[in-house]
N, C-alpha and C. Protein backbone atom coordinates (compact mmCIF):
# COMPACT_ATOMS: atom_id res chain seq x y z
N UNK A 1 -48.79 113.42 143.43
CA UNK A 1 -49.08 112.00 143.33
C UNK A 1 -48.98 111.41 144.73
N UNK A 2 -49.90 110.68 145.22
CA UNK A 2 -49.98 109.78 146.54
C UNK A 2 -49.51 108.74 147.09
N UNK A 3 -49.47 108.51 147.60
CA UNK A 3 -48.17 107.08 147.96
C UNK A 3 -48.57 105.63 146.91
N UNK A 4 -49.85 105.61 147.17
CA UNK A 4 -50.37 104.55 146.64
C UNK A 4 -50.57 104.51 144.69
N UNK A 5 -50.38 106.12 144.20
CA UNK A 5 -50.57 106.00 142.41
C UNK A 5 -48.71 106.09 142.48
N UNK A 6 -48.05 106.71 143.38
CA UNK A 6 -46.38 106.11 143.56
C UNK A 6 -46.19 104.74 143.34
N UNK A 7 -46.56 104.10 144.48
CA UNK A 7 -46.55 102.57 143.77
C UNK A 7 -47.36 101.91 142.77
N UNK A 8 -47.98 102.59 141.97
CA UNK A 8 -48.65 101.84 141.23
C UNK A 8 -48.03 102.39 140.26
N UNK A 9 -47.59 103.76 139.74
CA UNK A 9 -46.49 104.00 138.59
C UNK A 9 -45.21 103.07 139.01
N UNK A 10 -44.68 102.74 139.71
CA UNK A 10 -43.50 101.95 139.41
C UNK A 10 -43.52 100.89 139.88
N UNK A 11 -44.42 100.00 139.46
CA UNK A 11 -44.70 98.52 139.26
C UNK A 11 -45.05 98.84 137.71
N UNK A 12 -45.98 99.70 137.34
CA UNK A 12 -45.90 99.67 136.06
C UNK A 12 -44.86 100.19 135.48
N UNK A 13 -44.25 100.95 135.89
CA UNK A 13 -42.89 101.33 135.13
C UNK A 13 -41.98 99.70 134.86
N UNK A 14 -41.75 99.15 136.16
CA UNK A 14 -40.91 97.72 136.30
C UNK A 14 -41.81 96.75 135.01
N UNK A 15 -42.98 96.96 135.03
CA UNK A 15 -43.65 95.59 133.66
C UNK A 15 -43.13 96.56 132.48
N UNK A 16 -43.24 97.41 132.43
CA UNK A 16 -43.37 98.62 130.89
C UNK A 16 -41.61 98.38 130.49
N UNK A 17 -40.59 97.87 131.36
CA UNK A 17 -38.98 97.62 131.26
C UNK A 17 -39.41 96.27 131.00
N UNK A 18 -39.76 95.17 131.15
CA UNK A 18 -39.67 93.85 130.98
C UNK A 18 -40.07 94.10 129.65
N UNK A 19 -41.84 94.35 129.39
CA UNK A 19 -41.87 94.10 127.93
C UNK A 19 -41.59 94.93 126.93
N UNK A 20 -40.75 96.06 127.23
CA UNK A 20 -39.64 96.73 126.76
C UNK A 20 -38.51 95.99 126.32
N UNK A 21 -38.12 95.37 127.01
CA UNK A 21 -36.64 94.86 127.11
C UNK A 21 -37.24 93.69 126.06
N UNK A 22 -38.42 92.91 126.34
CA UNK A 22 -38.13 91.63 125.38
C UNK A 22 -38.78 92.05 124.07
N UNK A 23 -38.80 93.11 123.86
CA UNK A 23 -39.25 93.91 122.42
C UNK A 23 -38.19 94.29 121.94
N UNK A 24 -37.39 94.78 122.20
CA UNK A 24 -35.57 95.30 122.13
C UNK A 24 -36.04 95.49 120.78
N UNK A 25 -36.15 96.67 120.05
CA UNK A 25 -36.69 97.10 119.02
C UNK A 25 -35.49 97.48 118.16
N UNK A 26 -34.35 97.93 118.71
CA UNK A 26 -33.17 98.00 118.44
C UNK A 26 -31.75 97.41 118.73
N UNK A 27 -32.41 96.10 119.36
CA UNK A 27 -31.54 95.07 119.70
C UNK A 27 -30.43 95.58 120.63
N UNK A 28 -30.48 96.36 121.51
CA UNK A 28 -29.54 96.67 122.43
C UNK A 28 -29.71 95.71 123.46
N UNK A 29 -30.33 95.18 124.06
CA UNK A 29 -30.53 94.35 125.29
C UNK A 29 -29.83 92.65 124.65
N UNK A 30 -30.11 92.80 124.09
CA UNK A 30 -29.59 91.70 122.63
C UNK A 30 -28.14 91.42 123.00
N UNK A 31 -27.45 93.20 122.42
CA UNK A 31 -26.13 92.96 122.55
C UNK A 31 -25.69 93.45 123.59
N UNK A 32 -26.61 92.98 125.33
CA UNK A 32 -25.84 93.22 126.40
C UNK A 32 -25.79 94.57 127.17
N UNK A 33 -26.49 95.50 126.45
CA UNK A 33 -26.86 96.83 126.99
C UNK A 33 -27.85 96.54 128.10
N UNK A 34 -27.28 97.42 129.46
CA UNK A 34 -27.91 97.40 130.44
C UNK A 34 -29.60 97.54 130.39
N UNK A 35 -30.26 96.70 131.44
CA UNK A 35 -31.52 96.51 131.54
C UNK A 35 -32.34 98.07 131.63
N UNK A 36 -32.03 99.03 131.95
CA UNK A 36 -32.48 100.62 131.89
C UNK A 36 -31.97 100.95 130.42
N UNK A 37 -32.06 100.52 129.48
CA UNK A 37 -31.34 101.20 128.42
C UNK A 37 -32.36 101.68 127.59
N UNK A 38 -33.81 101.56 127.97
CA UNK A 38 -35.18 101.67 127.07
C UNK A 38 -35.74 102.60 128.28
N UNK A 39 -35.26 102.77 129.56
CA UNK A 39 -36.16 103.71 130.62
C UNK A 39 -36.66 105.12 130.38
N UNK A 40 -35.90 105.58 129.41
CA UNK A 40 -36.38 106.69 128.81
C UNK A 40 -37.84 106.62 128.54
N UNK A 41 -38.08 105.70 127.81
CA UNK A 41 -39.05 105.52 126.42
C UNK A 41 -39.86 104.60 127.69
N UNK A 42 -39.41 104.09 128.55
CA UNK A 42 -40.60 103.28 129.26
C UNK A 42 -41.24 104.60 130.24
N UNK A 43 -40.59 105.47 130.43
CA UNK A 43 -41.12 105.81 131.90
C UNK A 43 -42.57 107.13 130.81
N UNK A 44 -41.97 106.94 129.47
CA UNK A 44 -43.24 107.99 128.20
C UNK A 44 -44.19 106.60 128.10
N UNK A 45 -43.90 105.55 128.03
CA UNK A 45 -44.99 105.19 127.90
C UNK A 45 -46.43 104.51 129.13
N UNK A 46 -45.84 104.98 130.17
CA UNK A 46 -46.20 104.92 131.28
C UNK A 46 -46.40 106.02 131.62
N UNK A 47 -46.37 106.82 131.36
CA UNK A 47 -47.19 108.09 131.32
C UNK A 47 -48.29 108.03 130.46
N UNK A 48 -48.53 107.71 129.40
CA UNK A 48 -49.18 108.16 128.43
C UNK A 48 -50.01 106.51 128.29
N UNK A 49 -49.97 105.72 129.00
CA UNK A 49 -50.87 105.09 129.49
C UNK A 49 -51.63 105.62 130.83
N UNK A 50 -50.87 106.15 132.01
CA UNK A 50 -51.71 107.10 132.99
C UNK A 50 -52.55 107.73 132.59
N UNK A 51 -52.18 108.52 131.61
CA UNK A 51 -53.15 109.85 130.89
C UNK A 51 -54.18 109.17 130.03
N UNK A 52 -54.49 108.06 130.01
CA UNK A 52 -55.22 107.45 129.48
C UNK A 52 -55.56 107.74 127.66
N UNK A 53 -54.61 107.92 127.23
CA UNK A 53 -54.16 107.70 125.69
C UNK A 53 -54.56 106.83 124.74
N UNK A 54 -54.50 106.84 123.68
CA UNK A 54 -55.40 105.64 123.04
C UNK A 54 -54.10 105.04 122.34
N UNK A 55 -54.62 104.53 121.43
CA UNK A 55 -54.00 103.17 120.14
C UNK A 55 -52.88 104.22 119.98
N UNK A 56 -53.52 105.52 119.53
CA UNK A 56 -52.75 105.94 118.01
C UNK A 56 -51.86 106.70 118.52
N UNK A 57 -52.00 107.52 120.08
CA UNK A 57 -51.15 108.32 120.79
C UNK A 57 -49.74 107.72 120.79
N UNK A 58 -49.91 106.09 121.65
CA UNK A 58 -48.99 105.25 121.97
C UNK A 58 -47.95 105.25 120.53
N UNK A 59 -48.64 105.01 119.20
CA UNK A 59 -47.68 104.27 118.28
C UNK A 59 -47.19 105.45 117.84
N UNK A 60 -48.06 106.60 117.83
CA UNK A 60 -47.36 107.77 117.12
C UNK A 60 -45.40 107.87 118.48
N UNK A 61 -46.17 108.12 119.32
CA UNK A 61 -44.91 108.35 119.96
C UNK A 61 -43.49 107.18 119.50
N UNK A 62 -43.39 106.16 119.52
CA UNK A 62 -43.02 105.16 119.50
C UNK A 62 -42.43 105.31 118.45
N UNK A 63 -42.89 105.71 117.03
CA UNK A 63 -42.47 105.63 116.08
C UNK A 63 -41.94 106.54 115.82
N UNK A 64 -42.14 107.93 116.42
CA UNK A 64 -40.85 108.68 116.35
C UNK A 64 -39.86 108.76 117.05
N UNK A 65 -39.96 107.62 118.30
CA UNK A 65 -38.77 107.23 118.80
C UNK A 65 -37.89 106.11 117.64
N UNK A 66 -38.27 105.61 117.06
CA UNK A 66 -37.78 104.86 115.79
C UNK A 66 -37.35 105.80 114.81
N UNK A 67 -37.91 106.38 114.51
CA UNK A 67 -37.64 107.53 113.06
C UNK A 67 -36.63 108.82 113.63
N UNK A 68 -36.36 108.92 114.78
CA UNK A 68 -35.26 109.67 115.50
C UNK A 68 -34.17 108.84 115.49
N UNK A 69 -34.16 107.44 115.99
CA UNK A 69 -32.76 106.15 115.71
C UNK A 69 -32.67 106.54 113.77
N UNK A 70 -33.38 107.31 113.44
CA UNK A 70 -33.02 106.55 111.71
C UNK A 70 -33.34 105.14 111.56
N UNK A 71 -34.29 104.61 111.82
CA UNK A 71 -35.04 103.48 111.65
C UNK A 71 -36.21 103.23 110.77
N UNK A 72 -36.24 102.77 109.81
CA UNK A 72 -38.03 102.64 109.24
C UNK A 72 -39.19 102.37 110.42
N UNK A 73 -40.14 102.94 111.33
CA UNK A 73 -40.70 101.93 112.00
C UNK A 73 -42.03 100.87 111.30
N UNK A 74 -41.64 101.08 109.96
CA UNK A 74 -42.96 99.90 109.27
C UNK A 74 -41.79 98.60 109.50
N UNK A 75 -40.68 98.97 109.83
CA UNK A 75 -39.46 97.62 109.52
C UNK A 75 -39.47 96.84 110.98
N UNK A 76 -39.67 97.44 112.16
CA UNK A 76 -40.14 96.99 113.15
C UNK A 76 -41.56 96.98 113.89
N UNK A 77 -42.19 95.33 114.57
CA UNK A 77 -43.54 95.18 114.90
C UNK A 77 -44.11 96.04 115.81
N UNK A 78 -44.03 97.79 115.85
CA UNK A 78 -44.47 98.63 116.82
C UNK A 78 -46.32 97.72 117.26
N UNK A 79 -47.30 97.83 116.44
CA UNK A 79 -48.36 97.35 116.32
C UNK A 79 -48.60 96.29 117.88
N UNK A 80 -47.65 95.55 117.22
CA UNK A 80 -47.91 93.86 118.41
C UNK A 80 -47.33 93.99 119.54
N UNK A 81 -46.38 95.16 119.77
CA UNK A 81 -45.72 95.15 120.95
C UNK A 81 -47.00 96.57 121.47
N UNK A 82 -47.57 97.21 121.17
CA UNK A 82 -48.36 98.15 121.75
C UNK A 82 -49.58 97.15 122.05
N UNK A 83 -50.19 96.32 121.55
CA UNK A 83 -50.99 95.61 121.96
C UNK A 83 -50.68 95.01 122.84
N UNK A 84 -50.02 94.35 122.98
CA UNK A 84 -49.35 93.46 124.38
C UNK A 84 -49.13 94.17 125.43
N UNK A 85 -49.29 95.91 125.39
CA UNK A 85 -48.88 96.88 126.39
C UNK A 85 -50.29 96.85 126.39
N UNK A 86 -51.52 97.06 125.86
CA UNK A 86 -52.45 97.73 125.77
C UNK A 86 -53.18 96.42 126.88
N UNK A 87 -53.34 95.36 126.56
CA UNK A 87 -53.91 94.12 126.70
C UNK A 87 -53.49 93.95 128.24
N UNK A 88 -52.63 94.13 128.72
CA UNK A 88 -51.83 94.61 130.24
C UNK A 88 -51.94 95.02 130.80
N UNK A 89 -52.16 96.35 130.36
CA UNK A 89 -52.54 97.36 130.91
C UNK A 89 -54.04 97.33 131.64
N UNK A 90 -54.59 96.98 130.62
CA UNK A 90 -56.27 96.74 130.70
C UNK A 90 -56.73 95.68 132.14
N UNK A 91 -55.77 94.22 131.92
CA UNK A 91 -56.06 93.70 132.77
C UNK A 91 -55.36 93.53 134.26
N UNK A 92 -54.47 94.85 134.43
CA UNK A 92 -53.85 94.56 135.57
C UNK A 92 -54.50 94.75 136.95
C-alpha cells in the first residue's frame, strides 16, 4: 500500500469509528467504553469497503458480528447504519 491509499485508509478508518461509535449497536460507547472499542469491526469494515463489496457482503459480516455478541441482529438497525456507511463512502 502507498503513502497516499495509507492516508486514505485511515481517514476512512477515523469516519468508519465516528459512525461506528454513534451506532453503538451494543451500547458500549453509551456506557463510557473507550472510543476504539468498535476498531476491530471498523478497521473489517474498511476493508471490505476497499475491496469494493456490496450491500449484502457488508450486512452479512455485521450481523455475525451481532449473532457472535448473542444478539438478534433483526433487533438492531444493521440496514440504516450500512446505508449511512454506503452513502459516505460513495460521496467522499
Amino acid at each position: 500500500m502507498n503513502g497516499a491509499m495509507k492516508k486514505r485508509y485511515s481517514q476512512d478508518l477515523k469516519h468508519i469509528r465516528m459512525l461506528m461509535n454513534d451506532w453503538d449497536p451494543m451500547g458500549f460507547i453509551e456506557m463510557g467504553a473507550p472510543e476504539d472499542e468498535y476498531d476491530s469491526y471498523s478497521i473489517k469494515v474498511v476493508s471490505l469497503l476497499h475491496s469494493s463489496t456490496g450491500n449484502s457482503e457488508l450486512k452479512g459480516y455485521l450481523e455475525d458480528y451481532l449473532s457472535g455478541l448473542f444478539v438478534n441482529p433483526s433487533s438492531i438497525p444493521v440496514d440504516k447504519f450500512i446505508n449511512k456507511v454506503l452513502v459516505w463512502f460513495k460521496d467522499r
